[in-house]
C-alpha atoms as a PDB file:
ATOM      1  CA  UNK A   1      99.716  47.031 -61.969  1.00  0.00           C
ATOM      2  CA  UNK A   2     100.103  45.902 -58.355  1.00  0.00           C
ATOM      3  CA  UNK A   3     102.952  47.486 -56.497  1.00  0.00           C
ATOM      4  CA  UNK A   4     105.441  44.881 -54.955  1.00  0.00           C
ATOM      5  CA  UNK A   5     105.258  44.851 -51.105  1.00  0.00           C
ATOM      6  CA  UNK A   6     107.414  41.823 -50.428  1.00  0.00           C
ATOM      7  CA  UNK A   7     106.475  41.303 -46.065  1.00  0.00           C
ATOM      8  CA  UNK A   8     102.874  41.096 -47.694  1.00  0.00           C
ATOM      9  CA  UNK A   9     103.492  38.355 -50.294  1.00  0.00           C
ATOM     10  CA  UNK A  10     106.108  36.542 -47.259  1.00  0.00           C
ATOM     11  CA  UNK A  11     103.271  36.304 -45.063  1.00  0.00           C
ATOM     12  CA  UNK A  12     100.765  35.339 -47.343  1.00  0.00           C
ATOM     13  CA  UNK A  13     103.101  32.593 -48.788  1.00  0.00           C
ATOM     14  CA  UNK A  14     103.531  31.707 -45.181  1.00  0.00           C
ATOM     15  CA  UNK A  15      99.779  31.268 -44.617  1.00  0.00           C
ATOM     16  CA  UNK A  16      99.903  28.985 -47.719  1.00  0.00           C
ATOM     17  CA  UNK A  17     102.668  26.306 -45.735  1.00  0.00           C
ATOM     18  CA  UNK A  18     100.588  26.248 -42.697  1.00  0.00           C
ATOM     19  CA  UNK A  19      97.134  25.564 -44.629  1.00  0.00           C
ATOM     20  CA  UNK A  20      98.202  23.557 -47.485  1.00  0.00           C
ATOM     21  CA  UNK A  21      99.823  20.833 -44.759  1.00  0.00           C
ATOM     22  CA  UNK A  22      97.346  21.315 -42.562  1.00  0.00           C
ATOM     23  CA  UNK A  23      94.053  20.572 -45.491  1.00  0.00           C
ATOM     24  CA  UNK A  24      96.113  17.103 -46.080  1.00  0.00           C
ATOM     25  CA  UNK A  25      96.728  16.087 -42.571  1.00  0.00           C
ATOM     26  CA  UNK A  26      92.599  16.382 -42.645  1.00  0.00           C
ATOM     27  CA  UNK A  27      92.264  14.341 -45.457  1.00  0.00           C
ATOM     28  CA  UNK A  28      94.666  11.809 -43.680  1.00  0.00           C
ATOM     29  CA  UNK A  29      92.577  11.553 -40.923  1.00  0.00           C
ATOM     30  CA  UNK A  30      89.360  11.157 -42.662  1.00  0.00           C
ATOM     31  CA  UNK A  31      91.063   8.693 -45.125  1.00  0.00           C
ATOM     32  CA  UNK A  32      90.314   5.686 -43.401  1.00  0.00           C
ATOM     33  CA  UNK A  33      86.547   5.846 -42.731  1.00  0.00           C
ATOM     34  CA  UNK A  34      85.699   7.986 -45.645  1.00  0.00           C
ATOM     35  CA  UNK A  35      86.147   6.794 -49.577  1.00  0.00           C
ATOM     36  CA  UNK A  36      88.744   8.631 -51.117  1.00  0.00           C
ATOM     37  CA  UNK A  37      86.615   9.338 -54.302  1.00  0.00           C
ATOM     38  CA  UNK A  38      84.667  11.460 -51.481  1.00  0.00           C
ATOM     39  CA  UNK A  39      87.273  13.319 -50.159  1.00  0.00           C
ATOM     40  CA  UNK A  40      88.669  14.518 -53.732  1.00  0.00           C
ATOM     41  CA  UNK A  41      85.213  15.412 -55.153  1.00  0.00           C
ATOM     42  CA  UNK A  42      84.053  17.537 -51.821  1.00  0.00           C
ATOM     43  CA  UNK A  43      87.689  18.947 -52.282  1.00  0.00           C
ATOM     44  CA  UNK A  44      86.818  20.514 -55.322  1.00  0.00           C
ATOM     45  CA  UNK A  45      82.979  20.732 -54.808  1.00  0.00           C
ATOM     46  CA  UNK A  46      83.847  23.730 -51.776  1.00  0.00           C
ATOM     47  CA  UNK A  47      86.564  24.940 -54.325  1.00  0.00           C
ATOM     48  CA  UNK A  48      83.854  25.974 -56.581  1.00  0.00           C
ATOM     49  CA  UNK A  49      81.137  27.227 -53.697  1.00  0.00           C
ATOM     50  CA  UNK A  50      83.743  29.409 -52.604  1.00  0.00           C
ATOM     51  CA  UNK A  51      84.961  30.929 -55.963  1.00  0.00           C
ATOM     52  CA  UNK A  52      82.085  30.785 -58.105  1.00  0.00           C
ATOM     53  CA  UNK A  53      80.658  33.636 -56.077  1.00  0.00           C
ATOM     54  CA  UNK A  54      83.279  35.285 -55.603  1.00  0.00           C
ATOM     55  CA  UNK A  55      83.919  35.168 -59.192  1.00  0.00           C
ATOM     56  CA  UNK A  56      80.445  36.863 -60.049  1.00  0.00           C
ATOM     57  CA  UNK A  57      80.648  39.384 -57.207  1.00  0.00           C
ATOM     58  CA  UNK A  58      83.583  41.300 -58.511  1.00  0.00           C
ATOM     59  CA  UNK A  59      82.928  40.733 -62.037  1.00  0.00           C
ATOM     60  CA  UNK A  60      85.950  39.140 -63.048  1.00  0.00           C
ATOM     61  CA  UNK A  61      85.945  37.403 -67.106  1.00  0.00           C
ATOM     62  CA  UNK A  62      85.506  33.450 -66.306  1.00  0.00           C
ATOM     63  CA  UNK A  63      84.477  32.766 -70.504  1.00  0.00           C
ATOM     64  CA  UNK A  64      86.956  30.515 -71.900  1.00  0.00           C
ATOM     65  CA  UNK A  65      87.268  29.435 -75.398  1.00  0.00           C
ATOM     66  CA  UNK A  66      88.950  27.262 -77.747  1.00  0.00           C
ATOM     67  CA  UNK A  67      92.914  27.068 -76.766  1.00  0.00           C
ATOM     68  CA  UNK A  68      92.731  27.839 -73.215  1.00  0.00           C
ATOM     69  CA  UNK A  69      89.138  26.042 -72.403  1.00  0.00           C
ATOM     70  CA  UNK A  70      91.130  23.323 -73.837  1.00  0.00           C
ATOM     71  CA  UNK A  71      93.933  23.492 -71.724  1.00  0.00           C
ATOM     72  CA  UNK A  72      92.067  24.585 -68.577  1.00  0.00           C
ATOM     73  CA  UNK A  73      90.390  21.422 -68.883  1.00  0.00           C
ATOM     74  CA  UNK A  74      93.632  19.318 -69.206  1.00  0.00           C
ATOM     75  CA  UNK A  75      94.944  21.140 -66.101  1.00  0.00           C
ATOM     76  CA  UNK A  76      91.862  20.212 -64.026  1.00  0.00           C
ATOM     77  CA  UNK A  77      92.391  16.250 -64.923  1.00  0.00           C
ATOM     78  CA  UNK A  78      96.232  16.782 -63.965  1.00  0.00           C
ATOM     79  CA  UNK A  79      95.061  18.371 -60.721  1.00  0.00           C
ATOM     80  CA  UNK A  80      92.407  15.801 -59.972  1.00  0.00           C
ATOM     81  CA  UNK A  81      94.819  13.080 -60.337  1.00  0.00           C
ATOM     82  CA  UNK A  82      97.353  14.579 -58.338  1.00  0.00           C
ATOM     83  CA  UNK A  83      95.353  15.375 -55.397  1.00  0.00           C
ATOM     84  CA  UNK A  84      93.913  11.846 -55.706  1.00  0.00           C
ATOM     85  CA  UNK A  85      97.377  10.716 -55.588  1.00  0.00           C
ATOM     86  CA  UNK A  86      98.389  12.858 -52.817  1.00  0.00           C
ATOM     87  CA  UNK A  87      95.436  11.620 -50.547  1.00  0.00           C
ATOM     88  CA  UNK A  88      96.216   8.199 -51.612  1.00  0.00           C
ATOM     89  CA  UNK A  89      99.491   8.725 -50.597  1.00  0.00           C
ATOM     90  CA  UNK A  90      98.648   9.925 -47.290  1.00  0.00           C
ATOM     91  CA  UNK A  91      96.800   6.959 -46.128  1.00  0.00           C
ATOM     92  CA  UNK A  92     100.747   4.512 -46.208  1.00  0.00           C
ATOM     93  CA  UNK A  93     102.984   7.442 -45.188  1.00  0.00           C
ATOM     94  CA  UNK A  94     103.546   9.650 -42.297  1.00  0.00           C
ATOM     95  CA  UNK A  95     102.386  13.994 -43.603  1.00  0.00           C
ATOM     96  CA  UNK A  96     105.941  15.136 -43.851  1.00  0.00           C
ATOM     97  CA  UNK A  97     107.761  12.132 -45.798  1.00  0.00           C
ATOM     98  CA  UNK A  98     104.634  12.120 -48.356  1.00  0.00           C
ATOM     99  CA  UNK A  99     105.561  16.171 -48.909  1.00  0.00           C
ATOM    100  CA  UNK A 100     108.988  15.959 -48.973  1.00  0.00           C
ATOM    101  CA  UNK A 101     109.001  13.186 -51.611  1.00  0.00           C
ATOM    102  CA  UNK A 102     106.642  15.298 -53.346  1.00  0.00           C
ATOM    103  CA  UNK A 103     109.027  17.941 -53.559  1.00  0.00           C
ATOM    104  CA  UNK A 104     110.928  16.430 -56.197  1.00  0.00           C
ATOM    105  CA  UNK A 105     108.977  18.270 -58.609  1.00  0.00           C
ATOM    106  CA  UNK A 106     110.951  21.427 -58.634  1.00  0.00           C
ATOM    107  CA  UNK A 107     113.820  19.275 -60.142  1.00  0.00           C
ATOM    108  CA  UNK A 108     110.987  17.399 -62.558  1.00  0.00           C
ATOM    109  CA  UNK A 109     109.822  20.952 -63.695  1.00  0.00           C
ATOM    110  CA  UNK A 110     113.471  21.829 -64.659  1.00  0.00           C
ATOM    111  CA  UNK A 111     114.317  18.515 -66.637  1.00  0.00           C
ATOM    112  CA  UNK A 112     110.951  18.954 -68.053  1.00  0.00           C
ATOM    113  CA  UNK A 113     111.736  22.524 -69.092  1.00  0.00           C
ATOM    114  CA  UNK A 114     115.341  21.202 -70.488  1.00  0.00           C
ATOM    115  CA  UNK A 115     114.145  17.945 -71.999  1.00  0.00           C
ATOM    116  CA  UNK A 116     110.822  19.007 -73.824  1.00  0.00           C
ATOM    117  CA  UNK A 117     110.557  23.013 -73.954  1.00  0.00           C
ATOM    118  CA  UNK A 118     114.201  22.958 -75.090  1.00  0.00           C
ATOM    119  CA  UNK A 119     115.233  25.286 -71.722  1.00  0.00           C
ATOM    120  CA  UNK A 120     119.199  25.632 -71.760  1.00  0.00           C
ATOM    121  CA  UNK A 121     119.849  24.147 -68.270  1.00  0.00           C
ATOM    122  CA  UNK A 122     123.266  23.956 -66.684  1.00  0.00           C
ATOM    123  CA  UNK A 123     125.510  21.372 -65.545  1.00  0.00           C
ATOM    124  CA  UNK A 124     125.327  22.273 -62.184  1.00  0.00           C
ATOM    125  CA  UNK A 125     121.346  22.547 -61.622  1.00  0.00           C
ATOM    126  CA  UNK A 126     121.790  18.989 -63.464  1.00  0.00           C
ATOM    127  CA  UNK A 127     123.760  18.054 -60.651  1.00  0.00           C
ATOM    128  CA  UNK A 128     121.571  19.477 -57.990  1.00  0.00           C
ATOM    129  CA  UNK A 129     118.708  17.474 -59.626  1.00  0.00           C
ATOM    130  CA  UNK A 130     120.450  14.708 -59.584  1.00  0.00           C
ATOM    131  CA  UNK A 131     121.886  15.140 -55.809  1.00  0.00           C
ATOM    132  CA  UNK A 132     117.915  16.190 -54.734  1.00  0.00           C
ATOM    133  CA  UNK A 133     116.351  12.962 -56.074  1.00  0.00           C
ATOM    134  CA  UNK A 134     119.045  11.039 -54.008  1.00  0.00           C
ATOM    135  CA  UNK A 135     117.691  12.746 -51.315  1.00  0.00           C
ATOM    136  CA  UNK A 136     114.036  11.918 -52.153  1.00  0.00           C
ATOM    137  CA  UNK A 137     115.490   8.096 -52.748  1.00  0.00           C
ATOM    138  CA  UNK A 138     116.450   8.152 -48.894  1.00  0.00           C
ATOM    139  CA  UNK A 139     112.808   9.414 -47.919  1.00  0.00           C
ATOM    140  CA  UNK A 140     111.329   6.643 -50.053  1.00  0.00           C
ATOM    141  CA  UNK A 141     113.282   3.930 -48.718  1.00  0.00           C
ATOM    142  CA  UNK A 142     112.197   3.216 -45.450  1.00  0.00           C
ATOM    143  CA  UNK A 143     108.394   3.859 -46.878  1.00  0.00           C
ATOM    144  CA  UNK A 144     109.062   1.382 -48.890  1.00  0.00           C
ATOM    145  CA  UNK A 145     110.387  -1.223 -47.329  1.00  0.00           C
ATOM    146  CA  UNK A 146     107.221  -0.493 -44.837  1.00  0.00           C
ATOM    147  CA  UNK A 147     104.240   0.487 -47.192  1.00  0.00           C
ATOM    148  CA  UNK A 148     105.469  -1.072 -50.496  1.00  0.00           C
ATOM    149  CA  UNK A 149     104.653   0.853 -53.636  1.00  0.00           C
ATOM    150  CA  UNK A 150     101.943   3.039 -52.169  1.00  0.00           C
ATOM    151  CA  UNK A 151     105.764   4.663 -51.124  1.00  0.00           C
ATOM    152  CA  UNK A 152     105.876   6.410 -55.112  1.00  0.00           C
ATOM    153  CA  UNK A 153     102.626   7.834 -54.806  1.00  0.00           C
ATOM    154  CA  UNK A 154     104.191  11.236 -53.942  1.00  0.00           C
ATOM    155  CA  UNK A 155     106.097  10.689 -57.056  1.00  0.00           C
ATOM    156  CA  UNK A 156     103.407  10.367 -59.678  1.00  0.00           C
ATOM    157  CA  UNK A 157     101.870  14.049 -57.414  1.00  0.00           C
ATOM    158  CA  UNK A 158     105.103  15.111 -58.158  1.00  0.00           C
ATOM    159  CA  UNK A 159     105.118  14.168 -61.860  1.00  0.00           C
ATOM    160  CA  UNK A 160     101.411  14.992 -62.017  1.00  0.00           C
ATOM    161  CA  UNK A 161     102.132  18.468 -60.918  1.00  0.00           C
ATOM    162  CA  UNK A 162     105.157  19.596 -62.677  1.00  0.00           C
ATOM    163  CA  UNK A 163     103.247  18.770 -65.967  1.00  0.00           C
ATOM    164  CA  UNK A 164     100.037  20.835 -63.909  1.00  0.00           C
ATOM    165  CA  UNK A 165     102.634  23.858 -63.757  1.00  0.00           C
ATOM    166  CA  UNK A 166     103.853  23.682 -67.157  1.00  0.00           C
ATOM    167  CA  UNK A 167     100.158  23.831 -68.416  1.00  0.00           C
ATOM    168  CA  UNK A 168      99.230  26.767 -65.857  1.00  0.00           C
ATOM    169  CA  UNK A 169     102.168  28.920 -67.138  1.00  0.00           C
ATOM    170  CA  UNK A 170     100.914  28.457 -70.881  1.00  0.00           C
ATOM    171  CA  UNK A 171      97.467  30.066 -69.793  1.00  0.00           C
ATOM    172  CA  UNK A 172      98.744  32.254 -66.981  1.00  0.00           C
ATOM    173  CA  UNK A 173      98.685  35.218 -68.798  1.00  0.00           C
ATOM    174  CA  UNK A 174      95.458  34.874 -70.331  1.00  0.00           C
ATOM    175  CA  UNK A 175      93.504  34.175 -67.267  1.00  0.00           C
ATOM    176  CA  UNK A 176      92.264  35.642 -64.321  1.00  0.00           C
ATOM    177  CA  UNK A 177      93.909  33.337 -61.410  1.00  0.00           C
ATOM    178  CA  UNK A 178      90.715  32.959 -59.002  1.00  0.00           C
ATOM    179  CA  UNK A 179      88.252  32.590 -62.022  1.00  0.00           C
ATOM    180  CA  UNK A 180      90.967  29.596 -63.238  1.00  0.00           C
ATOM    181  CA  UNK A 181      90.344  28.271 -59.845  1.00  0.00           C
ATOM    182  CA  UNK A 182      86.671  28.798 -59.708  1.00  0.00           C
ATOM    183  CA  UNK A 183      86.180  27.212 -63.671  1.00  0.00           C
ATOM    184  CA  UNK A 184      88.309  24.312 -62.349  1.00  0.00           C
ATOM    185  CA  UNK A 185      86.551  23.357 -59.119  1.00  0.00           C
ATOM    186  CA  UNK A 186      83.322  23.207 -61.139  1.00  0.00           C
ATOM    187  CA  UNK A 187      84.792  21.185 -64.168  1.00  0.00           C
ATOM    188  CA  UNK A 188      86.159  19.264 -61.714  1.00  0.00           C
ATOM    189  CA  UNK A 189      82.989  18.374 -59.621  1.00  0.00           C
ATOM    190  CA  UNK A 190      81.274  17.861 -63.069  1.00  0.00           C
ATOM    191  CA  UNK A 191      83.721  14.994 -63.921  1.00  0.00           C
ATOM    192  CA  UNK A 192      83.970  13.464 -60.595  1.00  0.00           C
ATOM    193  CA  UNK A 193      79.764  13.410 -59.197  1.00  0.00           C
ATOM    194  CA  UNK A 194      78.910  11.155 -62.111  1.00  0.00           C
ATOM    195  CA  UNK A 195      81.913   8.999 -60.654  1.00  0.00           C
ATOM    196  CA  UNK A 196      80.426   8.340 -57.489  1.00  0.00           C
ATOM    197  CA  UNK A 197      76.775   8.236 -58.653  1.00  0.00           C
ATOM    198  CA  UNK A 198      77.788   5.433 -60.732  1.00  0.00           C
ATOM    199  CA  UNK A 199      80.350   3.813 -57.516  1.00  0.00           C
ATOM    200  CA  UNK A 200      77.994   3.867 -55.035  1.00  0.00           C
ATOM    201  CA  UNK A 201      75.109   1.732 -56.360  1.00  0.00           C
ATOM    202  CA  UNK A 202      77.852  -0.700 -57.725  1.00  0.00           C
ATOM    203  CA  UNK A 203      79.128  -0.987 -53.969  1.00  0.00           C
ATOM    204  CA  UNK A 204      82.322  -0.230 -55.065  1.00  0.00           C
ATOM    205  CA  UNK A 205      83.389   1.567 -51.698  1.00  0.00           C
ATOM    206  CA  UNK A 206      86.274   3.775 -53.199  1.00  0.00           C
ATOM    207  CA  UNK A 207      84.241   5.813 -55.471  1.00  0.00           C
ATOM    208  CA  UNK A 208      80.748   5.822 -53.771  1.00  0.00           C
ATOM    209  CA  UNK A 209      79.084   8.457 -52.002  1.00  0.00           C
ATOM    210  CA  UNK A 210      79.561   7.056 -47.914  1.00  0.00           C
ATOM    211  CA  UNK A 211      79.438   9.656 -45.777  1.00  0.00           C
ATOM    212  CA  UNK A 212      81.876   9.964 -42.584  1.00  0.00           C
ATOM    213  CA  UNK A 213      79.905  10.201 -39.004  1.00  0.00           C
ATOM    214  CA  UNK A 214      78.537  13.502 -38.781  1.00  0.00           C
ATOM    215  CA  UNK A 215      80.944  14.651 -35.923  1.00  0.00           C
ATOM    216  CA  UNK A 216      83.399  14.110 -38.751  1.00  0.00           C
ATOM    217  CA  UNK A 217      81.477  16.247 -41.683  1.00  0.00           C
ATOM    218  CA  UNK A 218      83.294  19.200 -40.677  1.00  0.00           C
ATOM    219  CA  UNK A 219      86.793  17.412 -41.475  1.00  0.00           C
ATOM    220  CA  UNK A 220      85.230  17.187 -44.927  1.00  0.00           C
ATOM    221  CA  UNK A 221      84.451  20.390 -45.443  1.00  0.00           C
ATOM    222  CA  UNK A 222      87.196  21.723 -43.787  1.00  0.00           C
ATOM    223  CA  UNK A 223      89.746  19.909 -46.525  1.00  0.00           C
ATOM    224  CA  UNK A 224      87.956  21.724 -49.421  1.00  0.00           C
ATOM    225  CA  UNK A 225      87.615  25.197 -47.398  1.00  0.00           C
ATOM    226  CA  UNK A 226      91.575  25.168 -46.540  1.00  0.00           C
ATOM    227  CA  UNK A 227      92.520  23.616 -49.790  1.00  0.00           C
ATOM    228  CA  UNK A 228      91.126  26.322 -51.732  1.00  0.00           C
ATOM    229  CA  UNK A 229      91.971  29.169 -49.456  1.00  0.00           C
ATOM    230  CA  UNK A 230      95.801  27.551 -49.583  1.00  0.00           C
ATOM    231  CA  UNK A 231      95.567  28.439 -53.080  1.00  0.00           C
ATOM    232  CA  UNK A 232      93.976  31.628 -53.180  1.00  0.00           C
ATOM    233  CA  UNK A 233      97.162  32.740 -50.599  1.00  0.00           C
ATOM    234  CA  UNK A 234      99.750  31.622 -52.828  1.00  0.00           C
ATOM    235  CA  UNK A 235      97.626  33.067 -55.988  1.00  0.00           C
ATOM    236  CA  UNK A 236      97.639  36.508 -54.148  1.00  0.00           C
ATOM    237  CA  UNK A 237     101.733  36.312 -52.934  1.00  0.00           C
ATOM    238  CA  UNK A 238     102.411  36.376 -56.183  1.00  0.00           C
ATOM    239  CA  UNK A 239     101.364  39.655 -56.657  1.00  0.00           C
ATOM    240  CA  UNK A 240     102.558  41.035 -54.580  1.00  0.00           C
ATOM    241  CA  UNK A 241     106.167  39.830 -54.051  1.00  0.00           C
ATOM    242  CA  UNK A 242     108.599  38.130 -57.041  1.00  0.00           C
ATOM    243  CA  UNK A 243     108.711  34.547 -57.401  1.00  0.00           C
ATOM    244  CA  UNK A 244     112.095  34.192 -56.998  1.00  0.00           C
ATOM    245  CA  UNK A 245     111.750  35.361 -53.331  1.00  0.00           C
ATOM    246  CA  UNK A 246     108.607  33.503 -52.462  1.00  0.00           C
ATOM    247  CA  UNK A 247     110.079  30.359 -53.999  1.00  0.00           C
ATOM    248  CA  UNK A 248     112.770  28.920 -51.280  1.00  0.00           C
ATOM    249  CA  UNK A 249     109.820  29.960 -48.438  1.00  0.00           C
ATOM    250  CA  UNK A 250     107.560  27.033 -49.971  1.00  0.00           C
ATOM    251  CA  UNK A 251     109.742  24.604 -48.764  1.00  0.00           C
ATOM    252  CA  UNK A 252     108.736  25.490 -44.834  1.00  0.00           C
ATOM    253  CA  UNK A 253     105.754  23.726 -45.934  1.00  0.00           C
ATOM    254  CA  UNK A 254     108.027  20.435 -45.184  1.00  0.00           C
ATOM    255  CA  UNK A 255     109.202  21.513 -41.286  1.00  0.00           C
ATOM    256  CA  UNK A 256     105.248  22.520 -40.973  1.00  0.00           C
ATOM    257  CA  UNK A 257     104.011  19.490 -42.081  1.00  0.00           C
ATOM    258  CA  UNK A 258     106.877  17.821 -39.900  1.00  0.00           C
ATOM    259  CA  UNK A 259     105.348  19.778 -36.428  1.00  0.00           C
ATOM    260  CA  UNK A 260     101.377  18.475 -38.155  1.00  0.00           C
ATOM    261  CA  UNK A 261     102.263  15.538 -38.458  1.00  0.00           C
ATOM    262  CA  UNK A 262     104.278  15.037 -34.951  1.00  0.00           C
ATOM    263  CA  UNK A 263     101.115  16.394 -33.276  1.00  0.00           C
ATOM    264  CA  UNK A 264      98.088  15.047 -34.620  1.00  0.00           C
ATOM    265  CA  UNK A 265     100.200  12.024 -35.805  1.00  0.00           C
ATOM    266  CA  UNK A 266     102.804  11.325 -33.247  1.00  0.00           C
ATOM    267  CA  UNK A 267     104.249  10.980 -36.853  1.00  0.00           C
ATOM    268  CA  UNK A 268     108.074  11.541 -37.374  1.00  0.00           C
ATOM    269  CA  UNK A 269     110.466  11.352 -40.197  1.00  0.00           C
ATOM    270  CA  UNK A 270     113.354   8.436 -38.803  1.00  0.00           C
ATOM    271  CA  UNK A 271     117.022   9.406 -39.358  1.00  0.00           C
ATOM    272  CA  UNK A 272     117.776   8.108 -42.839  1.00  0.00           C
ATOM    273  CA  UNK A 273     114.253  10.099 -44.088  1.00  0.00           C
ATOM    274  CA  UNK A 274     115.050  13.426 -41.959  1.00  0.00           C
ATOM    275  CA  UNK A 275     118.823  13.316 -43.764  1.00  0.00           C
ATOM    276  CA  UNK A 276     117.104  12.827 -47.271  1.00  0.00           C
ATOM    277  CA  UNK A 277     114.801  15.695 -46.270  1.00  0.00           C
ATOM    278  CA  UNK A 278     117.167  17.807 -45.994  1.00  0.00           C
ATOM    279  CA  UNK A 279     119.147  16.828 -48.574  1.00  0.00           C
ATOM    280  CA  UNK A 280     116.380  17.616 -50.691  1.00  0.00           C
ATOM    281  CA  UNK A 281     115.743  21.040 -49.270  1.00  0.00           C
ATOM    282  CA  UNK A 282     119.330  22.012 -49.822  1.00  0.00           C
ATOM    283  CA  UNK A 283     119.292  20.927 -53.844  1.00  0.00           C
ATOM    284  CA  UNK A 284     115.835  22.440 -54.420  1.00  0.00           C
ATOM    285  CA  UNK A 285     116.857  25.716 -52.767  1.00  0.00           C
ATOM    286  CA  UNK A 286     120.346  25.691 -54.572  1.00  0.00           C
ATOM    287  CA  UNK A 287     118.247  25.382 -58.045  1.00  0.00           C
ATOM    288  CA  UNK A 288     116.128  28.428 -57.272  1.00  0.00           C
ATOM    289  CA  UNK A 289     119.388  30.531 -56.185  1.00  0.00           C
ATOM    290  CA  UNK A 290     120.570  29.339 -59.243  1.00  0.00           C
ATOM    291  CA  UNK A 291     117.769  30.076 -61.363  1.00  0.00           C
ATOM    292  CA  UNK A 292     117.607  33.637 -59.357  1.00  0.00           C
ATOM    293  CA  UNK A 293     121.287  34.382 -60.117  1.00  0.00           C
ATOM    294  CA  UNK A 294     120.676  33.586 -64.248  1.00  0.00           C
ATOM    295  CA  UNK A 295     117.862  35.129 -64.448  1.00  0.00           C
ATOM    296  CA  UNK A 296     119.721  38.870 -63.153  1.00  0.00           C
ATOM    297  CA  UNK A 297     122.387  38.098 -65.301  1.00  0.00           C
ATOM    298  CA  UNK A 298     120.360  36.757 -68.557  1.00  0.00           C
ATOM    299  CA  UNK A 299     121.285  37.589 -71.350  1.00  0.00           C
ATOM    300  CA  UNK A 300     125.167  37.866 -70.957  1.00  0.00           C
ATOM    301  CA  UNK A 301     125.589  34.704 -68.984  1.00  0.00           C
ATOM    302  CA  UNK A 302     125.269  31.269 -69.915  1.00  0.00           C
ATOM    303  CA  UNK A 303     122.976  29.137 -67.375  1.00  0.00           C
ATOM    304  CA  UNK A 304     125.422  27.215 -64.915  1.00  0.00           C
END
């Protein structure tokens, strides 16, 4: 068992906020000149050049069978469609309003857990849940009245995502967490290649294979490279320090994606989307205190 050292897991979760913002505001950049079909199946292309060797090298199990081959391969269509979402997303809305509406799922995940796992779930997370999605309402609004309905995007990652978490924690235990990655990235490339071999002869520009300039490959190799290592940080945290104190540190992914997007951008949240924003972070960090303090006191206390 890996003994907790908690600076360890802070700073890797920190690495995670930087690089996970930073991969996106790449694939915003590249968004307009390079299909988006592209950008998601080079995503997960790298994903699987990095891991699948790193996989064999240390001789970690990667054979999958029957339940969790099943559900591995659900969780890889959930996480295709909500990074295709995501970089969707990114092409109508400024880095750190896409996020932060994103970061509804937190409250999804817990009326998910209440509503179809059967979770016993307070009144007052309710009411946090409730109070958060207000706040995402305020992000969405001036999108919206902008963009249109590319503004909900982040909320089908968001939905996307929760339901990606509530498969990853059925298999969790039963997998190794970089060979899950590394089985993923390939499934994932498998499903997507025949996609754009059949897009690109059609013409149909989304899904073909149209390269960027070539000043501009490393963009597109860059999204997969700090995608995956994004992942691989948070993987690692979480061995090294409990979730319930890595959990309020992923939302400095939102002030990071803020400074991104301010200065590759000149992007910045107005007033009514920076008071939702923070509305937002205050609910979603009031859940996980509140799912912090039940869980210590579980099972004499009921779940406020």
């Amino acid at each position: 068992m890996t003994q907790d050292h908690p600076v360890l897991g802070i700073f890797l979760m920190l690495g995670f906020c930087v690089l996970a913002p930073l991969g996106d505001a790449m694939a915003k950049l590249l968004g307009e000149t390079t299909p988006l079909g592209l950008l998601v199946t080079v995503r997960f292309a790298v994903q699987a050049l990095i891991l699948v060797p790193l996989v064999a090298v240390t001789g970690r199990p990667w054979r999958m069978r029957g339940r969790i081959l099943r559900l591995t391969i659900i969780r890889t269509l959930l996480h295709i469609v909500g990074i295709t979402a995501m970089f969707s997303a990114l092409q109508f809305l400024p880095l750190a309003d896409a996020i932060a509406i994103a970061f509804v799922m937190p409250f999804i995940m817990l009326l998910l857990g209440k509503y179809v796992l059967g979770e016993e779930v307070g009144t007052r997370r309710l009411v946090a849940c409730i109070v958060g999605f207000t706040g995402t309402l305020l992000v969405i609004q001036p999108s919206f009245a902008e963009v249109g309905a590319p503004a909900l995007l982040p909320l089908i990652v968001a939905v996307v995502f929760a339901l990606f978490m509530l498969v990853t924690r059925q298999i969790a235990k039963e997998t190794d967490p970089v060979s899950l990655q590394a089985i993923s990235g390939v499934f994932a490339t498998v499903i997507l290649a025949p996609v754009l071999m059949i897009g690109t002869p059609l013409g149909i520009w989304e899904v073909s294979a149209t390269l960027p300039a070539p000043d501009l490959y490393w963009l597109l190799i860059a999204i997969g490279i700090l995608g995956t290592l994004a992942h691989l940080l948070m993987t690692w945290s979480l061995r090294y320090a409990p979730s319930a104190t890595l959990a309020p540190m992923q939302y400095l992914e939102i002030p990071v994606a803020t400074l991104i997007g301010w200065i590759i951008f000149s992007d910045l949240p107005d007033g009514l989307a920076a008071i939702g924003i923070m509305i937002t972070i205050g609910s979603g960090l009031y859940v996980i205190l509140r799912e912090r303090a039940n869980a210590r006191s579980a099972p004499t206390e009921t779940p406020a």
